[in-house]
Protein backbone atom coordinates (compact mmCIF):
# COMPACT_ATOMS: atom_id res chain seq x y z
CA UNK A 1 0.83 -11.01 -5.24
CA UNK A 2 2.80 -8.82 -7.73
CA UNK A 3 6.00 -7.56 -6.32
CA UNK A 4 6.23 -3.97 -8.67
CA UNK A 5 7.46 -1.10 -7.04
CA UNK A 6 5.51 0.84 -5.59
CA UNK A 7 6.60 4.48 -5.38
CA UNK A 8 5.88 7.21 -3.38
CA UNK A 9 3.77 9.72 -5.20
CA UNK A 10 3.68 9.29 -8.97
CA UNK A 11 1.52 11.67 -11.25
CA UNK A 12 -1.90 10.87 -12.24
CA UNK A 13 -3.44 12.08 -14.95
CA UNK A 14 -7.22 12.23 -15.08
CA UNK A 15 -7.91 11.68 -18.10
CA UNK A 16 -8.22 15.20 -20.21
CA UNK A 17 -5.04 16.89 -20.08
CA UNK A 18 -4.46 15.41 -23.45
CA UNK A 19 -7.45 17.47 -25.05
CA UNK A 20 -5.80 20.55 -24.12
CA UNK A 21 -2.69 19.74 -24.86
CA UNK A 22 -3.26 19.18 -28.31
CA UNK A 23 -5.33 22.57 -28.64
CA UNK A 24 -2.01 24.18 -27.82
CA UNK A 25 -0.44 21.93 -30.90
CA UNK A 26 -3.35 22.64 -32.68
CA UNK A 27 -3.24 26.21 -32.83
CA UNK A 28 0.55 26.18 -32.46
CA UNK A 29 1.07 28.19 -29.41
CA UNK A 30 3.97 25.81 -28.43
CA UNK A 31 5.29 28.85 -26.31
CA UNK A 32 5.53 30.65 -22.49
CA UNK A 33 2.36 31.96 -22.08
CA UNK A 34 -0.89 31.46 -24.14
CA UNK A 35 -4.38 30.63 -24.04
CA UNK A 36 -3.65 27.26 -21.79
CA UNK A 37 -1.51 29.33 -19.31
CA UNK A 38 -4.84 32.00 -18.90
CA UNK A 39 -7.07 29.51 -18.34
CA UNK A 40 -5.19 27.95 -15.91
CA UNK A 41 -4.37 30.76 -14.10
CA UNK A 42 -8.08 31.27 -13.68
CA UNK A 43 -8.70 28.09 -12.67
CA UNK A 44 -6.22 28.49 -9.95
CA UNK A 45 -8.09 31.93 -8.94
CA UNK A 46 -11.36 30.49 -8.58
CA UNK A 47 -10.46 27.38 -7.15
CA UNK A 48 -8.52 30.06 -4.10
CA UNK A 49 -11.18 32.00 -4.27
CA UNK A 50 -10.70 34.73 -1.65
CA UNK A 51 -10.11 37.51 -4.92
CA UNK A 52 -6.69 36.78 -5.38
CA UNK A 53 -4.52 37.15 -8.92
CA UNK A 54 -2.15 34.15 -10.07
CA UNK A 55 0.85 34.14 -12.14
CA UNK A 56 1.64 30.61 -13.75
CA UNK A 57 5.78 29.94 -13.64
CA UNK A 58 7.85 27.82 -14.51
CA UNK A 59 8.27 25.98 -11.06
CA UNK A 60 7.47 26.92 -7.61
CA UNK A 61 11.47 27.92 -6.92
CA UNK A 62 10.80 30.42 -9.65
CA UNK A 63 7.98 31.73 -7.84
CA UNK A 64 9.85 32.00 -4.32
CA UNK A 65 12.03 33.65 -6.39
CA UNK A 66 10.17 36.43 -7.72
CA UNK A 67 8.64 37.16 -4.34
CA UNK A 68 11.72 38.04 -3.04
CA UNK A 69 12.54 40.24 -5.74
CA UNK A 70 8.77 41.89 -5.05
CA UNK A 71 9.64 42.38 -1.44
CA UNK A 72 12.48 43.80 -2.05
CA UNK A 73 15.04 41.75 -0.85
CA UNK A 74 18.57 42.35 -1.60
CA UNK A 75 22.02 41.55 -1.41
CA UNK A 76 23.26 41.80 2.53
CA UNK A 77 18.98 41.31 3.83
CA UNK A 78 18.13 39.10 5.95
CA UNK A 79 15.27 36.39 5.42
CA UNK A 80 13.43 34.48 8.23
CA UNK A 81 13.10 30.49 6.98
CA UNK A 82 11.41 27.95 8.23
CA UNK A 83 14.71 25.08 8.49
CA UNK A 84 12.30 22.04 8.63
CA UNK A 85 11.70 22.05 4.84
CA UNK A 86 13.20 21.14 0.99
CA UNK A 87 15.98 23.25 0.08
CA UNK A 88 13.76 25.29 -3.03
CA UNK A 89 12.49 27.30 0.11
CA UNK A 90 15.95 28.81 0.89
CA UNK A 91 17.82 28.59 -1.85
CA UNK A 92 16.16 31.74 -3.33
CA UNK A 93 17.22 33.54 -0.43
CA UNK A 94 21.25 33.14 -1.52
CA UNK A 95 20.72 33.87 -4.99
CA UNK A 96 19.48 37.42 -4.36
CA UNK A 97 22.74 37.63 -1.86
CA UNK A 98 20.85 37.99 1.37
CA UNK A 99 21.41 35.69 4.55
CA UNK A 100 18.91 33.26 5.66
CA UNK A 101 18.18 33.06 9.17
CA UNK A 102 16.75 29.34 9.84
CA UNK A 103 13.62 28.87 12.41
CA UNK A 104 12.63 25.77 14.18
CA UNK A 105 9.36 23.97 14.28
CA UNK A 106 6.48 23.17 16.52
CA UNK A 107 5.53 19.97 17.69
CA UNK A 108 1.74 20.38 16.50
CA UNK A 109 2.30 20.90 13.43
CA UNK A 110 6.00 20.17 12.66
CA UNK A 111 5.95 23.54 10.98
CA UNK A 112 7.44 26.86 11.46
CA UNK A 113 7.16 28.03 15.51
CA UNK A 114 5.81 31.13 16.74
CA UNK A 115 8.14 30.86 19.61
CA UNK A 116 11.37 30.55 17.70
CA UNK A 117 10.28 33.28 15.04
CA UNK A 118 9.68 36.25 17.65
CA UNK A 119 12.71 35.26 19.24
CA UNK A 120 15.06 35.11 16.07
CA UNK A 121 13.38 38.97 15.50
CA UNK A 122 13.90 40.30 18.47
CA UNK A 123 17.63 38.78 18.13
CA UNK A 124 18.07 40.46 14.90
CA UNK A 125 16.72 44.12 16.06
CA UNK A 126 18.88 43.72 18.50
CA UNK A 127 21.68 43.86 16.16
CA UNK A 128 20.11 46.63 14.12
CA UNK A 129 18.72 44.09 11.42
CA UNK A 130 15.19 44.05 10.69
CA UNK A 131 14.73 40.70 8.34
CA UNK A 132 12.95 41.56 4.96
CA UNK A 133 10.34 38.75 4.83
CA UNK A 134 9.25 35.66 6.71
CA UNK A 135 9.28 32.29 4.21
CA UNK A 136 6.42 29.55 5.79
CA UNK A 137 6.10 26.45 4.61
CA UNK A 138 2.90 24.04 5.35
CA UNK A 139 4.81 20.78 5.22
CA UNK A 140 3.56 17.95 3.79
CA UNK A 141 0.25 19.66 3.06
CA UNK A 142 -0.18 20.25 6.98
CA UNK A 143 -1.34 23.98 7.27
CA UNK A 144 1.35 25.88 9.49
CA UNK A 145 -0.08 27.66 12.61
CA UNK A 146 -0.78 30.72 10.84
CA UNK A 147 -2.68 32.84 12.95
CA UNK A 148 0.10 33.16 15.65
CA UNK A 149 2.32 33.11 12.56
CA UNK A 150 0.28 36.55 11.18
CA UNK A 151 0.08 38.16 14.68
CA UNK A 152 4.39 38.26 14.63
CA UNK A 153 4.18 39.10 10.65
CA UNK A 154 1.76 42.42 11.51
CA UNK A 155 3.33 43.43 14.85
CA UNK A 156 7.08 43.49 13.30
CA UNK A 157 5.60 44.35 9.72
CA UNK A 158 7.49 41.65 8.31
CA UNK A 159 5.84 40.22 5.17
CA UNK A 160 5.24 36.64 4.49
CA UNK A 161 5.77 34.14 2.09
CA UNK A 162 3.83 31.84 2.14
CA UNK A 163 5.42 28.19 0.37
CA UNK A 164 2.59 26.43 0.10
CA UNK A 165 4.07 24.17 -3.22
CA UNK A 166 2.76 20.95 -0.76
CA UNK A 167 -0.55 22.30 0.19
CA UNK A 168 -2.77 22.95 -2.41
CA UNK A 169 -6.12 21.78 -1.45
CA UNK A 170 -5.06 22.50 2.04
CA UNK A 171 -6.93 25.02 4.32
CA UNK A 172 -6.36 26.74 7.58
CA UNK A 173 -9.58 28.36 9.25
CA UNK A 174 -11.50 27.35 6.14
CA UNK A 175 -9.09 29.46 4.20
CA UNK A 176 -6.87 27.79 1.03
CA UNK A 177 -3.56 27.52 1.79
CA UNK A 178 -2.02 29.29 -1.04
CA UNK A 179 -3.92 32.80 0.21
CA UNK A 180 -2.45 32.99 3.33
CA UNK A 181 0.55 34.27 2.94
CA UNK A 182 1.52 38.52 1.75
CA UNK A 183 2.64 36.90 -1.48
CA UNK A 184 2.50 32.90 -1.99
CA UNK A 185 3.77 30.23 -4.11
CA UNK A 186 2.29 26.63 -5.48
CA UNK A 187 4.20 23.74 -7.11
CA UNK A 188 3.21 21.53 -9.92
CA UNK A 189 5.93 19.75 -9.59
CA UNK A 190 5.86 15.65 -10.91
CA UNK A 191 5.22 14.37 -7.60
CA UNK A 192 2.84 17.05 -6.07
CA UNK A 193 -1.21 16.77 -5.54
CA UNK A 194 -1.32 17.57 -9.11
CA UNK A 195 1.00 18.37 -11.84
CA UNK A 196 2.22 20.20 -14.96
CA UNK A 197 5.26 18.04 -15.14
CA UNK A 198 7.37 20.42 -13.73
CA UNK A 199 5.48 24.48 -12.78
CA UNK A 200 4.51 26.91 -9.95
CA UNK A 201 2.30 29.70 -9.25
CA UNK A 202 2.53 32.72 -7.67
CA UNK A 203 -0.13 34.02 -5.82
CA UNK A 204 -1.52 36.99 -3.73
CA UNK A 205 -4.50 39.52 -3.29
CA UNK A 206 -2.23 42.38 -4.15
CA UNK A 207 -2.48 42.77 -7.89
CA UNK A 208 0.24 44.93 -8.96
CA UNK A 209 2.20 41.91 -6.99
CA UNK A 210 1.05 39.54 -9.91
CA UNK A 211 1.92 42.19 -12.62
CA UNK A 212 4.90 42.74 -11.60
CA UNK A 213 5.87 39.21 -11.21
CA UNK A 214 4.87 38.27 -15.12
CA UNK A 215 6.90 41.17 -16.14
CA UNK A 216 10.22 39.77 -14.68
CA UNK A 217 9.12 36.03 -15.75
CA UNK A 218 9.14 37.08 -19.28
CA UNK A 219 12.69 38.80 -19.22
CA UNK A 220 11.34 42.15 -17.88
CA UNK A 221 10.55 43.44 -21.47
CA UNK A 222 9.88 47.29 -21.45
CA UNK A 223 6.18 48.34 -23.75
CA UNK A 224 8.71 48.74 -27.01
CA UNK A 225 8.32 47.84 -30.32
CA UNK A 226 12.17 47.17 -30.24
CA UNK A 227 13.61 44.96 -27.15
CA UNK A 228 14.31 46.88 -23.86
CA UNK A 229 14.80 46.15 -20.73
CA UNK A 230 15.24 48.65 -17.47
CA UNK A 231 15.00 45.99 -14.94
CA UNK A 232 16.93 42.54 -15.05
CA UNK A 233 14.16 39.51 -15.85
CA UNK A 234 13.81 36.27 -15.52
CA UNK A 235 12.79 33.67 -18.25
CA UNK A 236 10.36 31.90 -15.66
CA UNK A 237 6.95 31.88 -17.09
CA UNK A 238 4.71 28.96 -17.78
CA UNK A 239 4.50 27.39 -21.35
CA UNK A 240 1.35 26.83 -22.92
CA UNK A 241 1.97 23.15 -23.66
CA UNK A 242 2.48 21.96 -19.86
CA UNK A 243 -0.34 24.87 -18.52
CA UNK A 244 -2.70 22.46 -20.99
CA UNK A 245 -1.92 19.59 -17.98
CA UNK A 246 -2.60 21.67 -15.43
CA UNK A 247 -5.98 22.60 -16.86
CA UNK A 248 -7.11 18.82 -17.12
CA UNK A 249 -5.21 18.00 -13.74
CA UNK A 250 -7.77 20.71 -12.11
CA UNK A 251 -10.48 19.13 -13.19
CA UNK A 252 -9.79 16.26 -10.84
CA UNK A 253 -8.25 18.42 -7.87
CA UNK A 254 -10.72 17.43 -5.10
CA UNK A 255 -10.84 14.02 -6.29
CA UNK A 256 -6.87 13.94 -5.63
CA UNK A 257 -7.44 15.46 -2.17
CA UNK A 258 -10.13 13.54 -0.54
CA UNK A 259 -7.97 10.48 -2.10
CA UNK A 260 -4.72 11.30 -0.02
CA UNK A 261 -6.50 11.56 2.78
CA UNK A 262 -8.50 7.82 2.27
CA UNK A 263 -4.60 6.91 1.84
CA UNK A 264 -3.77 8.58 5.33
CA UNK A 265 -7.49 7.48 6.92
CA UNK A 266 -6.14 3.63 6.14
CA UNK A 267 -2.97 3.68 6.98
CA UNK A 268 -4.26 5.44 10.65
CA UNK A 269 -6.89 2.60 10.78
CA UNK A 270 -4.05 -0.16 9.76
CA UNK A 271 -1.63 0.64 12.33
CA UNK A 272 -3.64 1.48 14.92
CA UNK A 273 -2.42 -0.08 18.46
CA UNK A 274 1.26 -0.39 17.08
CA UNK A 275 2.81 1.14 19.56
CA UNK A 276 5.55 3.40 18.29
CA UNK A 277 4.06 4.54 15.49
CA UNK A 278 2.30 8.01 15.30
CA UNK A 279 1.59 10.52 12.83
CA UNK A 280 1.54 13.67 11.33
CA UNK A 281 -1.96 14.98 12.41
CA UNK A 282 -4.34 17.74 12.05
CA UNK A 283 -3.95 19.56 15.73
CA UNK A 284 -7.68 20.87 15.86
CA UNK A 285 -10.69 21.92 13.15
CA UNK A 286 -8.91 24.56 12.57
CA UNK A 287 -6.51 22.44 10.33
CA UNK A 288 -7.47 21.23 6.67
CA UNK A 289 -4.19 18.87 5.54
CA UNK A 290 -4.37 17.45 1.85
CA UNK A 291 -2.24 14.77 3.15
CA UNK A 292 -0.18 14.89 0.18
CA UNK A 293 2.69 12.59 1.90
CA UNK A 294 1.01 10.63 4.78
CA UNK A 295 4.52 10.94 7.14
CA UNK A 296 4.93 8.84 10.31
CA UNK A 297 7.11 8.99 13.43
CA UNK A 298 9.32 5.66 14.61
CA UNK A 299 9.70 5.61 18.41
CA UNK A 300 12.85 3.22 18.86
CA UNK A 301 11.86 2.92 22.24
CA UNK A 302 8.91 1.55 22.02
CA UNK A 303 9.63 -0.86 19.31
CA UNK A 304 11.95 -2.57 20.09
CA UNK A 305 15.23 -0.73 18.82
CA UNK A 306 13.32 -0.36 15.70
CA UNK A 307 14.15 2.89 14.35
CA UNK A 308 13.36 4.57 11.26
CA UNK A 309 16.09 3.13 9.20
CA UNK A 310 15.17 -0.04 9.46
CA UNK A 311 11.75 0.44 8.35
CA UNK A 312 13.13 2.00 5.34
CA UNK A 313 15.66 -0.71 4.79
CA UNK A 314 12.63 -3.27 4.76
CA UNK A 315 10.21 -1.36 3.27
CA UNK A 316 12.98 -0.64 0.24
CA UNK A 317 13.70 -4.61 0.37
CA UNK A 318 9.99 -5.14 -0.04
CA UNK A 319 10.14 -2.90 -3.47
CA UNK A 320 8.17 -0.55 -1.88
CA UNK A 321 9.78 3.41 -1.79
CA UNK A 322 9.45 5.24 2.01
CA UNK A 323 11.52 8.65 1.89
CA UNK A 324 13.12 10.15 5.18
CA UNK A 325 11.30 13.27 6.57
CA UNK A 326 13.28 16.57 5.28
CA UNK A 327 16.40 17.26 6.74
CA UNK A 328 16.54 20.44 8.29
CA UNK A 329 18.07 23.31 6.74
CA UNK A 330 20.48 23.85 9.43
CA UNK A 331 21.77 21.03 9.63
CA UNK A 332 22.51 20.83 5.50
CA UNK A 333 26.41 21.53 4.69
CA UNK A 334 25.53 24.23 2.26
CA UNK A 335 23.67 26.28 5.17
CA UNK A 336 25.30 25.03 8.00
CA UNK A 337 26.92 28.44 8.92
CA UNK A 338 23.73 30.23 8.92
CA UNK A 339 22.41 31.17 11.83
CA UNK A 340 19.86 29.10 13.51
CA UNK A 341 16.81 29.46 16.83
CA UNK A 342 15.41 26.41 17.78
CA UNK A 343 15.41 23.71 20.16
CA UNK A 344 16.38 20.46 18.27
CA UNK A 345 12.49 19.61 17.26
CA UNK A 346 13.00 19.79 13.65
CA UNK A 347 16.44 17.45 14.27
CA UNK A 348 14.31 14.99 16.08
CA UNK A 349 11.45 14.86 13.38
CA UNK A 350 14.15 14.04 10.85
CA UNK A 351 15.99 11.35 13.17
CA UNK A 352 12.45 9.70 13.52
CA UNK A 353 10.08 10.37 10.40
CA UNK A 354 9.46 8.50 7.63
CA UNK A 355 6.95 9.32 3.96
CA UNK A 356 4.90 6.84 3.50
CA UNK A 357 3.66 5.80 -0.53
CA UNK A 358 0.40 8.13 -0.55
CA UNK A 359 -0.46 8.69 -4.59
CA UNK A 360 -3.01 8.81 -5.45
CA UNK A 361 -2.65 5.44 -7.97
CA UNK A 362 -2.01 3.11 -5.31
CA UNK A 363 -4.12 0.45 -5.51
CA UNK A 364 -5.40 -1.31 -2.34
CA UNK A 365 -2.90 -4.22 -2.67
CA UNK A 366 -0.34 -1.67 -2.82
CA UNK A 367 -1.42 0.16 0.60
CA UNK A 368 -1.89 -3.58 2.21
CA UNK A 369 1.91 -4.12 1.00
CA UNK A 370 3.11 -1.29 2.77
CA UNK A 371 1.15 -2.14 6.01
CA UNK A 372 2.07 -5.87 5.72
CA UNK A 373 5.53 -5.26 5.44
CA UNK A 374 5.56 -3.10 8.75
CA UNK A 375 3.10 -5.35 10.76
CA UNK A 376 5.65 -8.18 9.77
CA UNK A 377 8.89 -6.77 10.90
CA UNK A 378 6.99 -5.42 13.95
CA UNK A 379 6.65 -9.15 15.01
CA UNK A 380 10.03 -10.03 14.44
């Protein structure tokens, strides 16, 4: 059996991002914005449906970004953020100076709790400071309980944003994850569902949102025919060349989705009865995960003394890569002084969880190599 690493979510082409790639060399629109980044954009809109506009960036940071700026976030605001996530969902907050106030998750989902976000708003008008915007994240493509989620957004009228750069193909009440949200962002990042190599997308049914936010990505240019600019911009649009991927990659979208979730399906159906192991896992019909990372929990207890670092440690001596869950955002050193309302869920998640490979280019040796590997330490 060949011992080649396996990885944990490589890109996968389908097969015609080529063709449009070379239309942007062959009409020489090697440049931000073009014909490729249009099309895609429209792909995007259509695929949403739900009449929303899209603006294709340069990465989904960029896009969290420029929704701050849109909502009007400033220097000394405060922003509500989900802690249980990858740093690009915060780190936007400090650049425009304002002061990220980190929320725990819920168990169901392992995303962003209800609970903990009315409390952390009634904590902050309590000191006279009403938070700007609400940043949810639908982690690992699991959709984020978003109804309870939208109740707290309209009764405070606290916008979201909705960071949905792991759930494309995702959907929450039959809606796409990606329109959920006031304003919302997508990643096309190298290891997402699909790819542009590196890209985002920002997203929403207000228009002049979308306007606004390819103004700023293309250095805020004022209608001149000499260079001027009134408002600071950004050099964060899309470029023609890597929107020609992300026109092919679309083309295979639901292929890529109902693949991670044969990927998840086997692994469920593989480790069945070990006892210890559970997973990440759609709470009720209501929940539509893309499965992009199929992501486990190790129950020391129950295995043994077992715990998740030891199953990396294997799986990483079996040339297969695992990756830790995310840890939190409160407990990073950058954002360690921010404050924080939880109860130690997301802490416990990261103690115990573990990303299993789930591209969509394994093969099924590969999958049986990851499963064989933990069936075999299990019965040491």
């Amino acid at each position: 059996m060949s011992n080649n690493r396996i990885w944990l979510s490589l890109a996968h082409m389908g097969g015609r991002e080529l063709d449009f790639v070379k239309e942007a060399f062959d009409t020489n629109w090697i440049v931000p914005m073009g014909p490729n980044v249009d099309a895609f954009e429209k792909q995007l809109a259509d695929y949403l449906h739900d009449e929303v506009s899209v603006a294709a960036l340069s990465a989904g940071t960029a896009a969290l970004h420029l929704a701050l700026i849109i909502l009007g976030v400033k220097a000394g605001d405060e922003v509500l953020c989900q802690s249980f996530t990858f740093s690009a969902s915060a780190n936007p907050i400090v650049y425009q100076g304002a002061t990220p106030i980190f929320i725990d998750s819920e168990k169901e989902t392992w995303n962003m709790s209800p609970e903990h976000l009315e409390r952390a708003i009634k904590d902050r008008l309590s000191q006279g400071k009403k938070p700007k915007a609400i940043i949810v994240v639908h982690l690992y493509g699991m959709p984020a309980n978003m109804a309870e989620i939208k109740a707290i957004s309209v009764k405070y009228e606290i916008p979201i944003v909705e960071d949905a750069a792991e759930a494309l193909g995702s959907e929450y009440k039959h809606q796409h994850c990606g329109t959920l949200g006031d304003i919302s962002i997508l990643s096309f990042n190298g290891n997402k569902i699909i790819t542009t190599s590196g890209g985002g997308a920002l997203v929403s049914h207000n228009e002049e949102y979308i306007k606004t936010a390819r103004f700023l990505a293309t250095q805020a240019r004022d209608a001149a025919p000499h260079y001027q600019h009134t408002y600071i911009g950004y050099n964060y649009r899309m470029s023609n060349v890597v929107a020609g991927i992300g026109r092919g990659q679309m083309l295979v979208l639901q292929d890529r989705v109902k693949q991670r979730r044969e990927n998840n399906q086997f692994y469920r159906e593989q480790l069945e009865g070990l006892e210890g192991i559970s997973f990440q896992t759609e709470p009720s019909s209501d929940y539509f995960s893309n499965y992009w990372l199929t992501s486990i929990l190790v129950d020391p207890q129950k295995m043994n003394g077992i715990t998740r670092e030891k199953l990396y440690e294997i799986l990483n001596d079996a040339n297969i890569e695992s990756r830790p869950l995310w840890k939190p955002m409160h407990l990073q050193p950058v954002f360690k002084d921010y404050p924080f309302f939880g109860d130690g869920t997301s802490e416990q998640l990261f103690k115990n969880g573990l990303c299993l490979p789930s591209g969509t280019n394994l093969s099924s040796n590969d999958l049986y190599r990851v499963t064989d590997s933990i069936k075999l330490l299990l019965k040491l």
